[in-house]
PDB file of N, CA and C in Angstrom:
ATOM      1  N   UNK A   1      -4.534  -2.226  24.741  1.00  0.00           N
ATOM      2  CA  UNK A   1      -3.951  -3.450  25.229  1.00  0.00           C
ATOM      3  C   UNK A   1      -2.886  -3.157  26.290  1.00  0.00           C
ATOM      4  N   UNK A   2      -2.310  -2.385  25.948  1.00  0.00           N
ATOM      5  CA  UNK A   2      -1.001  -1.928  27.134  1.00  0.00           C
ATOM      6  C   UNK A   2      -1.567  -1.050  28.213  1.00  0.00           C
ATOM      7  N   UNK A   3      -2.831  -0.279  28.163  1.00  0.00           N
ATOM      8  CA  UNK A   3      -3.569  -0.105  29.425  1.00  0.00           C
ATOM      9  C   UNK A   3      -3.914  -1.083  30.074  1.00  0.00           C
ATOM     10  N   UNK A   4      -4.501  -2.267  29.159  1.00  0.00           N
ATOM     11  CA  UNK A   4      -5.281  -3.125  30.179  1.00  0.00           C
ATOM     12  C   UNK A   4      -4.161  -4.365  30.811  1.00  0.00           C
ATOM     13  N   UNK A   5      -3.084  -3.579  30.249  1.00  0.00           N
ATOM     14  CA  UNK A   5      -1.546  -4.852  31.495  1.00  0.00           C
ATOM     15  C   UNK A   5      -1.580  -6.324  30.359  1.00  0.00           C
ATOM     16  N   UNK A   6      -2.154  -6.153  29.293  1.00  0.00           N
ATOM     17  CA  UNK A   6      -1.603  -7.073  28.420  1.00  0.00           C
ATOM     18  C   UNK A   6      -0.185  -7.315  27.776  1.00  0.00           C
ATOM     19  N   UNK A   7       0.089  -8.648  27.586  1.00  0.00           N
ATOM     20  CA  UNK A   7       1.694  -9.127  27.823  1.00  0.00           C
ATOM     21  C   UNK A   7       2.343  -8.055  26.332  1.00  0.00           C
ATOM     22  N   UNK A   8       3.310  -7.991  26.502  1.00  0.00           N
ATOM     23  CA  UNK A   8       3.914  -6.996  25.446  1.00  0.00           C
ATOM     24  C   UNK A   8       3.936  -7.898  24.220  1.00  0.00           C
ATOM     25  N   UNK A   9       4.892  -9.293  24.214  1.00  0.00           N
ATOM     26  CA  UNK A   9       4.875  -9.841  23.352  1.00  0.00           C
ATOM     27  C   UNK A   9       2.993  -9.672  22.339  1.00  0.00           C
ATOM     28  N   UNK A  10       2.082  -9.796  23.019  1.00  0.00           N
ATOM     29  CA  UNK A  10       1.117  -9.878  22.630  1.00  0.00           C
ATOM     30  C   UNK A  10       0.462  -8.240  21.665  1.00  0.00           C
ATOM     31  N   UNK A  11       0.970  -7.511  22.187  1.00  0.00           N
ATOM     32  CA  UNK A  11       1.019  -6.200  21.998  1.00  0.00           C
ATOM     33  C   UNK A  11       1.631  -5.775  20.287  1.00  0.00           C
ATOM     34  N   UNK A  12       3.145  -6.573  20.371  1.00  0.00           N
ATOM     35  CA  UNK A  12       3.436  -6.604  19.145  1.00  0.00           C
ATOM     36  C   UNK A  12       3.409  -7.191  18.248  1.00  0.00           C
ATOM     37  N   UNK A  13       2.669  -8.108  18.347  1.00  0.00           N
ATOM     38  CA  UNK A  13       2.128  -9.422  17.585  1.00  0.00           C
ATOM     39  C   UNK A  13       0.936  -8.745  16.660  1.00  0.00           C
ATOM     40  N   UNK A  14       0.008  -8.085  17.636  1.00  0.00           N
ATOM     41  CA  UNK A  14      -1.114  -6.951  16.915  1.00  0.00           C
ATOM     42  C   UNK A  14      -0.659  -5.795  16.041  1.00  0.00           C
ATOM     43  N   UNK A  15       0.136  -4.955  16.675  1.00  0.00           N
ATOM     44  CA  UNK A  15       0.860  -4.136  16.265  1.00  0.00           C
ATOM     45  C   UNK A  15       1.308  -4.958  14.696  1.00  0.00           C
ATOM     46  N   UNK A  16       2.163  -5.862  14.945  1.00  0.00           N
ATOM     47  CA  UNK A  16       2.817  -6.407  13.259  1.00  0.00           C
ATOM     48  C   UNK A  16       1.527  -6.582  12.577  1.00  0.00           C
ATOM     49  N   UNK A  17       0.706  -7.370  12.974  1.00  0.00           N
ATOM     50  CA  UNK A  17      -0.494  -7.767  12.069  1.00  0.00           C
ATOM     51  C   UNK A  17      -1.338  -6.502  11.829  1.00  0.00           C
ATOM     52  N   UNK A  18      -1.675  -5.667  11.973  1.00  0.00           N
ATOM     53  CA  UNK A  18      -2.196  -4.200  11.474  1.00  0.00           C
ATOM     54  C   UNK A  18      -0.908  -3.513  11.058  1.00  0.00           C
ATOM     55  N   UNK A  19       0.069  -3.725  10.798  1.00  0.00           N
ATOM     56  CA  UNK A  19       0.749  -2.958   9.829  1.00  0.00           C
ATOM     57  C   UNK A  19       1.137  -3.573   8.742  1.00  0.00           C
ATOM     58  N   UNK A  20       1.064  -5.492   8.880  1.00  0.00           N
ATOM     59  CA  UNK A  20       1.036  -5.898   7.516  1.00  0.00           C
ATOM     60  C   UNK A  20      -0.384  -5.361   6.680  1.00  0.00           C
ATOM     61  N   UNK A  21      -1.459  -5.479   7.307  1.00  0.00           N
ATOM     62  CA  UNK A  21      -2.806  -5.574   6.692  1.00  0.00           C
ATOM     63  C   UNK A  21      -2.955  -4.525   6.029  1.00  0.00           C
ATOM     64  N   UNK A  22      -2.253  -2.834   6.645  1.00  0.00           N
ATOM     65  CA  UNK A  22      -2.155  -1.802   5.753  1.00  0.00           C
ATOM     66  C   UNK A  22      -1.155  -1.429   4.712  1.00  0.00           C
ATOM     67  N   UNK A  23      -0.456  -2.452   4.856  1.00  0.00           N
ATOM     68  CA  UNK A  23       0.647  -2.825   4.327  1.00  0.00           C
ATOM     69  C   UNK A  23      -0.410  -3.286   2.636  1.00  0.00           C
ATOM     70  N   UNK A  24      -0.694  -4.056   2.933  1.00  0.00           N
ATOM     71  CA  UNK A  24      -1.548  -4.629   1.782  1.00  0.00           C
ATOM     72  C   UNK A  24      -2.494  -4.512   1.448  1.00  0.00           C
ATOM     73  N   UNK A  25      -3.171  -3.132   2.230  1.00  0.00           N
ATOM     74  CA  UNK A  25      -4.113  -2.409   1.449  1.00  0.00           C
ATOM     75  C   UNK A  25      -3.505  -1.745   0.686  1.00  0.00           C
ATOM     76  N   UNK A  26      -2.370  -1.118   1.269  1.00  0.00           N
ATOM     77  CA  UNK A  26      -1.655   0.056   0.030  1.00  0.00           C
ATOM     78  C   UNK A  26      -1.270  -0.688  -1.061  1.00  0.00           C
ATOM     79  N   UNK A  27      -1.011  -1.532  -1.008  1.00  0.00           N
ATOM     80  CA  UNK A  27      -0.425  -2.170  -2.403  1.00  0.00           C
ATOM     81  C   UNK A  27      -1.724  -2.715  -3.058  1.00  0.00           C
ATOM     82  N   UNK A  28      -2.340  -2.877  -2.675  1.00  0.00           N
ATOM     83  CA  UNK A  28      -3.927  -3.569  -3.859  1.00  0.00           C
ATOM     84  C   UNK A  28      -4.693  -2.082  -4.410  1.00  0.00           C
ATOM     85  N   UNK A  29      -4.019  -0.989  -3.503  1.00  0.00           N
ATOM     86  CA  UNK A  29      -4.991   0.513  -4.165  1.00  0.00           C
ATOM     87  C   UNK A  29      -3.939   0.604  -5.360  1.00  0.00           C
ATOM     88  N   UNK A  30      -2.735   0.336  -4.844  1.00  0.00           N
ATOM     89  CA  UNK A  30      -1.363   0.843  -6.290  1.00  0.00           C
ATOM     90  C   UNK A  30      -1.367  -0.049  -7.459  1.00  0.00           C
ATOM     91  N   UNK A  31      -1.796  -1.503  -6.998  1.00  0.00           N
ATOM     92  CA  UNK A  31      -2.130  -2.881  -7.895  1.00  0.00           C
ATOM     93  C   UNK A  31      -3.082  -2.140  -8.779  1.00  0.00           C
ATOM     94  N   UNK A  32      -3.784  -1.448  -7.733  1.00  0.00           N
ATOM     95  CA  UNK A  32      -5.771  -1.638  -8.736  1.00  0.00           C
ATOM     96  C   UNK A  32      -4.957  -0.226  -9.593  1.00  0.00           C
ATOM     97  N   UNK A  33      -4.260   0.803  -9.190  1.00  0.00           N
ATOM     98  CA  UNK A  33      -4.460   1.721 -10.137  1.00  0.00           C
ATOM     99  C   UNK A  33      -3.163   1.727 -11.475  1.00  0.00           C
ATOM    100  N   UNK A  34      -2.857   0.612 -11.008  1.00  0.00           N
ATOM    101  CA  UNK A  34      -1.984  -0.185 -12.211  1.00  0.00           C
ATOM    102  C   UNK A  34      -2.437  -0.385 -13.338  1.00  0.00           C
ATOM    103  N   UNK A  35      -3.748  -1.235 -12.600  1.00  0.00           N
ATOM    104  CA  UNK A  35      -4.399  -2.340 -13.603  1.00  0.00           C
ATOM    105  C   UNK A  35      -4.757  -1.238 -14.977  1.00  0.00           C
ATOM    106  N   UNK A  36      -5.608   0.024 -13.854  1.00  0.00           N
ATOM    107  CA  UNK A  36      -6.112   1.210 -14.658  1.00  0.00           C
ATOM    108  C   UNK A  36      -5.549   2.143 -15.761  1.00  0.00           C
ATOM    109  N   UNK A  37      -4.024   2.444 -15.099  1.00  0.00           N
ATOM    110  CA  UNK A  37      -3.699   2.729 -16.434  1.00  0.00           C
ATOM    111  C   UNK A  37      -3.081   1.811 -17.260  1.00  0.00           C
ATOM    112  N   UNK A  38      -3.019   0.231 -17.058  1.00  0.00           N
ATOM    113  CA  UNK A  38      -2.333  -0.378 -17.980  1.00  0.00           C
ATOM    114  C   UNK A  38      -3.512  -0.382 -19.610  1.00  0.00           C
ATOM    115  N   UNK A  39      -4.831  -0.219 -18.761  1.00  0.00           N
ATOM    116  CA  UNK A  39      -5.836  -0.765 -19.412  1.00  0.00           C
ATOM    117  C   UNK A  39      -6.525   0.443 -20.389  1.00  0.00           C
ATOM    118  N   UNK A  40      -5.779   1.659 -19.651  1.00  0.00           N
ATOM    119  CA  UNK A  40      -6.678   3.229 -20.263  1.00  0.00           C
ATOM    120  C   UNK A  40      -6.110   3.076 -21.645  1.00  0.00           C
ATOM    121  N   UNK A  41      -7.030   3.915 -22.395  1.00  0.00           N
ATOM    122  CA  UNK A  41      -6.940   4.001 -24.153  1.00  0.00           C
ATOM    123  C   UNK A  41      -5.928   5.714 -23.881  1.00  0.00           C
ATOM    124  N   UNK A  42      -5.450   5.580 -23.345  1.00  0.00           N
ATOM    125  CA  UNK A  42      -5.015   7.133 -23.190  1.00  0.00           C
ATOM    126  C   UNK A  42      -3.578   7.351 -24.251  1.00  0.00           C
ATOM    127  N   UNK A  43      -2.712   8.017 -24.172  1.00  0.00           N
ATOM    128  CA  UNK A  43      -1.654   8.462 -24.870  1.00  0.00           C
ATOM    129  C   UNK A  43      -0.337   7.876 -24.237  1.00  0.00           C
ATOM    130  N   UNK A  44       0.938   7.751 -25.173  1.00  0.00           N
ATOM    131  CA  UNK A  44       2.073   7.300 -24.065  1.00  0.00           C
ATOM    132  C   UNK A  44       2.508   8.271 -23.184  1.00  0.00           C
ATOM    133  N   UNK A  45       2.362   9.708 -23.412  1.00  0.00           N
ATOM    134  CA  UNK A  45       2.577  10.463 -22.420  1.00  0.00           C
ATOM    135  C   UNK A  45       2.007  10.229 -21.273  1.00  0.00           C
ATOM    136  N   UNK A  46       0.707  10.050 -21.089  1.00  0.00           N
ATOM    137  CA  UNK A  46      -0.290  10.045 -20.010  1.00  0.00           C
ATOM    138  C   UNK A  46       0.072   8.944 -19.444  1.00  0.00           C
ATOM    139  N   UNK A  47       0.133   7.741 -20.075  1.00  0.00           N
ATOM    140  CA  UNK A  47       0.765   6.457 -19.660  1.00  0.00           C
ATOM    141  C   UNK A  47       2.244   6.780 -18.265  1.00  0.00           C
ATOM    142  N   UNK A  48       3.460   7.182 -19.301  1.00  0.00           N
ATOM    143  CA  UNK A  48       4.082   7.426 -18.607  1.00  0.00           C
ATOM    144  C   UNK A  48       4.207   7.714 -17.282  1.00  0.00           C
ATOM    145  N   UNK A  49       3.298   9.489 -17.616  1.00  0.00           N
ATOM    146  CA  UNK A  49       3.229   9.670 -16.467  1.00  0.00           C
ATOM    147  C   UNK A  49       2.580   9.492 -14.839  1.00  0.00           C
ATOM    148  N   UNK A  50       1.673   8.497 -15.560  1.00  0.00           N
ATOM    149  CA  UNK A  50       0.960   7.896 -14.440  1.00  0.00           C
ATOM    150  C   UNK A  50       1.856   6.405 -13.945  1.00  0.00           C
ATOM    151  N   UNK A  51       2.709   5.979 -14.775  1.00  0.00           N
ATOM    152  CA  UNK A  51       3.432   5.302 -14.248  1.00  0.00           C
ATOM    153  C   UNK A  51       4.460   5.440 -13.121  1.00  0.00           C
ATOM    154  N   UNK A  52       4.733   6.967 -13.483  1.00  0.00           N
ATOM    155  CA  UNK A  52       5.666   7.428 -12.857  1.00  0.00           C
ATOM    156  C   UNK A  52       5.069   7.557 -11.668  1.00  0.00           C
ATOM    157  N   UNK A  53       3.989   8.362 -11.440  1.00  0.00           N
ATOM    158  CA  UNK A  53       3.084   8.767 -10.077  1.00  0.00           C
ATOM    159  C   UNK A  53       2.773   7.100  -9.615  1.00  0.00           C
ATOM    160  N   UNK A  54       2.335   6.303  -9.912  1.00  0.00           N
ATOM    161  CA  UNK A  54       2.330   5.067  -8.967  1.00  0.00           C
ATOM    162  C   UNK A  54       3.331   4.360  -8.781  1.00  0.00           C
ATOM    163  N   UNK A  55       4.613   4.571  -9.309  1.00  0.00           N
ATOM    164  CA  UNK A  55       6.365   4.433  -8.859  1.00  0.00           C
ATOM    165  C   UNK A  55       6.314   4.819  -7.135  1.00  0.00           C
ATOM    166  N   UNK A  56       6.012   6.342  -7.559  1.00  0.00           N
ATOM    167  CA  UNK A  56       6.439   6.989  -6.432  1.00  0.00           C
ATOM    168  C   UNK A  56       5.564   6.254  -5.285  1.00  0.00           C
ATOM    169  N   UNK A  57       4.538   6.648  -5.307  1.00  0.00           N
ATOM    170  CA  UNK A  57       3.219   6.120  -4.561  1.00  0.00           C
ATOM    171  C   UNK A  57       3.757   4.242  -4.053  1.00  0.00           C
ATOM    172  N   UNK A  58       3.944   3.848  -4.853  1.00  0.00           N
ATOM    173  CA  UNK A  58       4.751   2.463  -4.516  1.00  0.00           C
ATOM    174  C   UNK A  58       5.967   2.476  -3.949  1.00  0.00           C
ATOM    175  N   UNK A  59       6.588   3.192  -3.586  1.00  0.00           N
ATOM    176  CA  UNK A  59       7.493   3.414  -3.175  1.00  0.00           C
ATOM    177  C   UNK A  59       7.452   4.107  -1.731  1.00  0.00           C
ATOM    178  N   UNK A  60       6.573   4.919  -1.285  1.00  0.00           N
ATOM    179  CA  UNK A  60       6.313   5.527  -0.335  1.00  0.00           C
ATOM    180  C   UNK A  60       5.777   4.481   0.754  1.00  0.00           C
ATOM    181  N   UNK A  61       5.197   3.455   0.011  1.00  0.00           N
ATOM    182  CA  UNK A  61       5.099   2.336   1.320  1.00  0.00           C
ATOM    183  C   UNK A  61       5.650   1.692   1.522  1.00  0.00           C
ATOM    184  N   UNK A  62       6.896   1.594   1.003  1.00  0.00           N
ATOM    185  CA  UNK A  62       8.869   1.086   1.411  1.00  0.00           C
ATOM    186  C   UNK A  62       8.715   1.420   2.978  1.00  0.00           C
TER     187      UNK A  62
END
């Protein structure tokens, strides 16, 4: 877009809208692997610690 002499405003208008959209892919992969361990028959350890790892992971797209 900024090769082809398109207006800037327009430029960052795209720009915002593809970084919300990955914006909210990352959060529906961290949603979905929520859902997963809320739902696993697993142990509270395992629990935990997968809570902990999608903390972080949720956090990294701050």
């Amino acid at each position: 877009m900024i090769e082809a002499g398109r207006d800037c405003a327009e430029v960052v208008t795209q720009l915002a809208a593809t970084s919300r959209a990955l914006d909210r892919a990352g959060f529906k992969i961290v949603a979905s692997g929520l859902r997963q361990c809320l739902e696993a028959d697993g142990g509270a350890a395992e629990t935990a610690s997968a809570e902990a790892e999608l903390e972080h992971l949720f956090l990294s797209l701050a």
